[in-house]
Each structure stands twice: as structure tokens, then as C-alpha cells.
Protein backbone atom coordinates (compact mmCIF):
# COMPACT_ATOMS: atom_id res chain seq x y z
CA UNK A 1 0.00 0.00 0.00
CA UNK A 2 1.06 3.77 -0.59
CA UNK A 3 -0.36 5.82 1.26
CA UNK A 4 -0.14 9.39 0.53
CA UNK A 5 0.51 11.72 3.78
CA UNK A 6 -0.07 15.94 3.68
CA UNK A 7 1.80 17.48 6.34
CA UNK A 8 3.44 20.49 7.00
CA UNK A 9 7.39 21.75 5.83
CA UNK A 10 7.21 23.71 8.89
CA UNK A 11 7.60 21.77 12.86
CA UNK A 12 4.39 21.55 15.08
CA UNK A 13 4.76 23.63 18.35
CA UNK A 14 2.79 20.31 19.41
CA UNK A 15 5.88 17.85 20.79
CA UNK A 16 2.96 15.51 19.85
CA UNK A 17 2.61 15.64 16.29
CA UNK A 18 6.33 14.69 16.26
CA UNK A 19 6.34 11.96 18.67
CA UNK A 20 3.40 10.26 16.65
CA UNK A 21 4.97 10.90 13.46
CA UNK A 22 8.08 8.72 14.16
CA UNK A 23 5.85 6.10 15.86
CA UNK A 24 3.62 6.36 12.37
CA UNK A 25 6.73 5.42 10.23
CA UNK A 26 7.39 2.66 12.40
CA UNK A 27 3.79 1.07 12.00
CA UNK A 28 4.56 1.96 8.05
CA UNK A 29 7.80 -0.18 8.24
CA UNK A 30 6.38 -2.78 10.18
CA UNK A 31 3.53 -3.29 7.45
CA UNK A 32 4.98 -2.31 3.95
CA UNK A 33 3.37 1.30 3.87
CA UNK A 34 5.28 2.96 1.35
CA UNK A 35 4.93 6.56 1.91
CA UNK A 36 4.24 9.70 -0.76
CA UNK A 37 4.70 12.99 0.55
CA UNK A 38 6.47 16.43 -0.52
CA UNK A 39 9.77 16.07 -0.84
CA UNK A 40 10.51 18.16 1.99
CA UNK A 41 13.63 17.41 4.32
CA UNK A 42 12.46 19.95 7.08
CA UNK A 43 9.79 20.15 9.43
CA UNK A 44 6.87 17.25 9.69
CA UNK A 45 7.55 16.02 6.09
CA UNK A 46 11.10 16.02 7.30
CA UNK A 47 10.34 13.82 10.42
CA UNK A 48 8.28 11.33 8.42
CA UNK A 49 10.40 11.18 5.65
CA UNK A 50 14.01 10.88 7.48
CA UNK A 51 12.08 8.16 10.03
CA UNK A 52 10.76 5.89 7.12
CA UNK A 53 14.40 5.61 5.13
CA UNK A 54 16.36 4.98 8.58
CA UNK A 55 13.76 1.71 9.11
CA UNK A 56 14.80 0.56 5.70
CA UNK A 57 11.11 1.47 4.18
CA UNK A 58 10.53 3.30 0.79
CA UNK A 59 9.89 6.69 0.42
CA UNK A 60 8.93 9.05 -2.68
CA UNK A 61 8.78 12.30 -2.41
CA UNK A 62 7.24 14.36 -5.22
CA UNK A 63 8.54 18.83 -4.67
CA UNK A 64 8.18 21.59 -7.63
CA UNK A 65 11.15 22.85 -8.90
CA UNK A 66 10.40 26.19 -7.08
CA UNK A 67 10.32 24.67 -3.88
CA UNK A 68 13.61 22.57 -4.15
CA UNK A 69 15.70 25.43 -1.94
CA UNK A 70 12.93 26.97 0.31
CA UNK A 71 11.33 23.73 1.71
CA UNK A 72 14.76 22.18 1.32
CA UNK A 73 14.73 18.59 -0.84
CA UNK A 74 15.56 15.46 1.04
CA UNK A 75 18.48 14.16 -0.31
CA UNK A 76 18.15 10.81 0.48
CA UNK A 77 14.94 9.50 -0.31
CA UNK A 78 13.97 6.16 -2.24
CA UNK A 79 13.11 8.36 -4.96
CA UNK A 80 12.62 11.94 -5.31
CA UNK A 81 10.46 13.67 -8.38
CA UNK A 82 10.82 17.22 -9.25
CA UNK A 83 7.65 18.88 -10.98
CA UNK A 84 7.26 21.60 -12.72
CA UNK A 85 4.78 23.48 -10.58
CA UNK A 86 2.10 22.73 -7.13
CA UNK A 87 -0.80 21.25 -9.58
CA UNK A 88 1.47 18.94 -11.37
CA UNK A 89 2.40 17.71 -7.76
CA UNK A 90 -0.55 17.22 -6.44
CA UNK A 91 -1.68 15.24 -9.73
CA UNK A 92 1.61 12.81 -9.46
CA UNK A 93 0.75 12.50 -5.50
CA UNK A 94 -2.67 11.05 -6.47
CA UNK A 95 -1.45 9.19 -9.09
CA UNK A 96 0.90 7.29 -7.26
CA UNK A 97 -0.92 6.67 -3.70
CA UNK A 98 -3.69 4.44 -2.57
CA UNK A 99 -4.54 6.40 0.14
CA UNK A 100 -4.52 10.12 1.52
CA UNK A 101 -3.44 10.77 5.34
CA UNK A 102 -3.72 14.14 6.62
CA UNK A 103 -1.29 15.13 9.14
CA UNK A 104 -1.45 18.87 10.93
CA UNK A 105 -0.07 21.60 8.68
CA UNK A 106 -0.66 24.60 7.49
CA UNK A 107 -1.74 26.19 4.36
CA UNK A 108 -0.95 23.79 1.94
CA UNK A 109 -1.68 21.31 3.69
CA UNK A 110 -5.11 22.39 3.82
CA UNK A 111 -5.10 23.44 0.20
CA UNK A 112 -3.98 19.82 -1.00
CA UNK A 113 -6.37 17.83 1.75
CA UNK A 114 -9.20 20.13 0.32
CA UNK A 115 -7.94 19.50 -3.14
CA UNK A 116 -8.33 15.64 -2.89
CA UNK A 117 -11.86 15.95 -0.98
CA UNK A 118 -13.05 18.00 -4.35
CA UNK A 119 -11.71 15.14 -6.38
CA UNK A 120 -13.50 12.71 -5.02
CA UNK A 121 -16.92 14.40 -4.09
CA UNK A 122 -16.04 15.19 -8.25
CA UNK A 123 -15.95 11.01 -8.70
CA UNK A 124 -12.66 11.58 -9.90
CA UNK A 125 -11.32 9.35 -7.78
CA UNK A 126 -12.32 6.73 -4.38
CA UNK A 127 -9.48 6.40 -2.82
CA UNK A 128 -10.26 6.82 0.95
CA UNK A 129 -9.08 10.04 2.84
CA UNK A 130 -8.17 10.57 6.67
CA UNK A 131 -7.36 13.45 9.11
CA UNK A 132 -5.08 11.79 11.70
CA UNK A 133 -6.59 14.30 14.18
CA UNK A 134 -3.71 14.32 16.78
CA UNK A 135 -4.63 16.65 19.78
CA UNK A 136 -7.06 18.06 18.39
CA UNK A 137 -5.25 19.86 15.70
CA UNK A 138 -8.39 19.80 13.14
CA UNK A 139 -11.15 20.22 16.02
CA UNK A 140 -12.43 23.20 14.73
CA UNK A 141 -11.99 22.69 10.95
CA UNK A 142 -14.32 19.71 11.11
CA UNK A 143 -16.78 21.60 13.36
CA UNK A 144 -16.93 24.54 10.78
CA UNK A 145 -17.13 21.62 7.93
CA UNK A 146 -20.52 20.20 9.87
CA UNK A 147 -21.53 23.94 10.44
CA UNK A 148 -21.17 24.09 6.41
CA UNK A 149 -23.50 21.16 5.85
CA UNK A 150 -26.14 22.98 8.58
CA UNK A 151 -26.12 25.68 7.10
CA UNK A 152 -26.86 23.18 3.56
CA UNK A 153 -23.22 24.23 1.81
CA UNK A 154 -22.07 21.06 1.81
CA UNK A 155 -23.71 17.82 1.61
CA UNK A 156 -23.62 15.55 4.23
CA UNK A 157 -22.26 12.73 2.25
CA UNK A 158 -19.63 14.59 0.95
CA UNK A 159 -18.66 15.77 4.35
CA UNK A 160 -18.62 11.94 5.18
CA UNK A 161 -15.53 11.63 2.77
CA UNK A 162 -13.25 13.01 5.15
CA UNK A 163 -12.60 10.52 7.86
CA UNK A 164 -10.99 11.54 11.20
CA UNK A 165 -9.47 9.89 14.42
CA UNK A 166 -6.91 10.49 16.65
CA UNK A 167 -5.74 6.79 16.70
CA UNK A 168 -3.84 5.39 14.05
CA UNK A 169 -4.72 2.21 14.17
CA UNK A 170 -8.64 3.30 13.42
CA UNK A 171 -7.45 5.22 10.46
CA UNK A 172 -5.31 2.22 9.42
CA UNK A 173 -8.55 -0.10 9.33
CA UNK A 174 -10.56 2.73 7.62
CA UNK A 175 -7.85 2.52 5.00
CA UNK A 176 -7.64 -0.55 4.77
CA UNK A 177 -11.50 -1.68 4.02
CA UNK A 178 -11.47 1.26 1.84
CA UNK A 179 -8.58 1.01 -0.22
């Protein structure tokens, strides 16, 4: 499985989101997750990425050509694909993954989870999507998503494509059957 995780190129002030991202590459070592991500060697892409490779698992990362210096590449990666801009990115990300696992992050993060939602409330695709939800983090951005479908914005099933816990090995089952 390849499973496709959106996270930040900045560190969580959370110790958290660290801690669970180390553990997270273990569980993906331990059961043949390859992860996709952004090419990133800093912050929580960093942590993931750098964790993964030292357990012997594979890693591609996927980072526009524009982004190479300022989110600085990681140089040591299974396999590491430059693109010419964000879209083309976020296409090869998609193409490539099974699954979609949002970590905290910021706004790209958002950009790309909300990105893949579209997609599939689109029928582009039906590959399964999850918030890993650690602390909290997306509390209020799922509250204002089921204020949204109150308010009749968004439908309720397509709210229902965005699954969230804070326990990975939930997610991993949700993944799993859905995959």
C-alpha cells in the first residue's frame, strides 16, 4: 500500500505531532506502507520522511522545482520527483498513492487535503481520505465543515468523505476496508 501523507514543511509547536509521526513510520515499516509525501527534508515532512528511510522502508517524495531550496529537498529518499509546478504535484501525489493521510499543517496542507476531498466528491477518484486528528489539531476545521453542511453548503455525504481519528490504528482499518 502507498499511502499518501499531507503534512506540513514547517515543525508543530505540538511535541505531539512529532512523537506520533516517528511512531507512524514505524507502524509503516512494520507493514509495507510505502509513503508519498512532498519532498521536503524539514519540518513534519522532514520527520516522516528521514524516520521511514532509517527503518529501511521506501519513500517518494514528489517537490516543484520552485520549492527545491525553500522547503529544502531530502536528499536521500527512495526516490525523489521534481515537478514543474504545485498542480502537477498534487496530480503525481494522487497518481501514485492508494490512500490520503492528513497530518497537521498549514496552508498547503489544507489546500492539498481540500484539493483531494473536491476530487473525489467530483468522482474523480475513491481512494479513501483521513485526518489523523492528533490533539485536536483539526477540532475546529471539522466543526466549521458540519456547520457548512447545517447551514446546507455542503452535503452531508460529501462531508462523510473526510474521515478523522486520533488513533492510528482506526485510520489504518478505515484505509484498509477502503482502499
Amino acid at each position: 500500500m502507498k499511502i499518501c501523507i499531507f503534512c506540513g514543511a514547517n515543525s508543530s509547536a505540538d511535541p505531539q505531532v512529532e512523537i506520533l509521526a516517528k511512531d507512524l513510520m514505524s507502524e509503516f515499516s512494520s507493514k509495507n506502507i510505502e509513503l508519498v509525501y512532498g519532498g521536503a527534508a524539514i519540518g513534519v515532512m522532514g520527520t516522516l520522511a528521514t524516520n521511514l528511510m532509517v527503518k529501511g522502508g521506501r519513500v517518494t517524495g514528489i517537490i516543484p522545482q520552485h520549492l527545491m531550496k525553500k522547503e529544502v529537498a531530502h536528499g536521500g529518499l527512495t526516490e525523489l520527483i521534481v515537478t514543474k509546478d504545485m498542480h502537477e504535484r498534487k496530480q503525481l501525489m494522487y497518481k501514485l498513492s492508494d490512500a490520503f493521510l492528513i497530518f497537521p499543517g498549514g496552508m498547503g496542507t489544507l489546500d492539498e487535503l481540500f484539493e483531494i476531498v473536491t476530487w473525489k466528491q467530483l468522482g474523480l477518484h475513491n481512494k479513501p481520505i483521513a485526518i489523523y486528528n492528533i490533539n485536536g489539531y483539526f477540532d475546529h476545521l471539522l466543526k466549521f465543515l458540519d456547520h457548512c453542511v447545517a447551514q446546507g453548503l455542503i452535503v452531508q455525504k460529501h462531508r462523510e468523505i473526510i474521515y478523522s481519528s486520533d488513533n492510528w490504528n482506526d485510520i489504518y482499518a478505515f484505509l484498509s476496508q477502503e482502499s
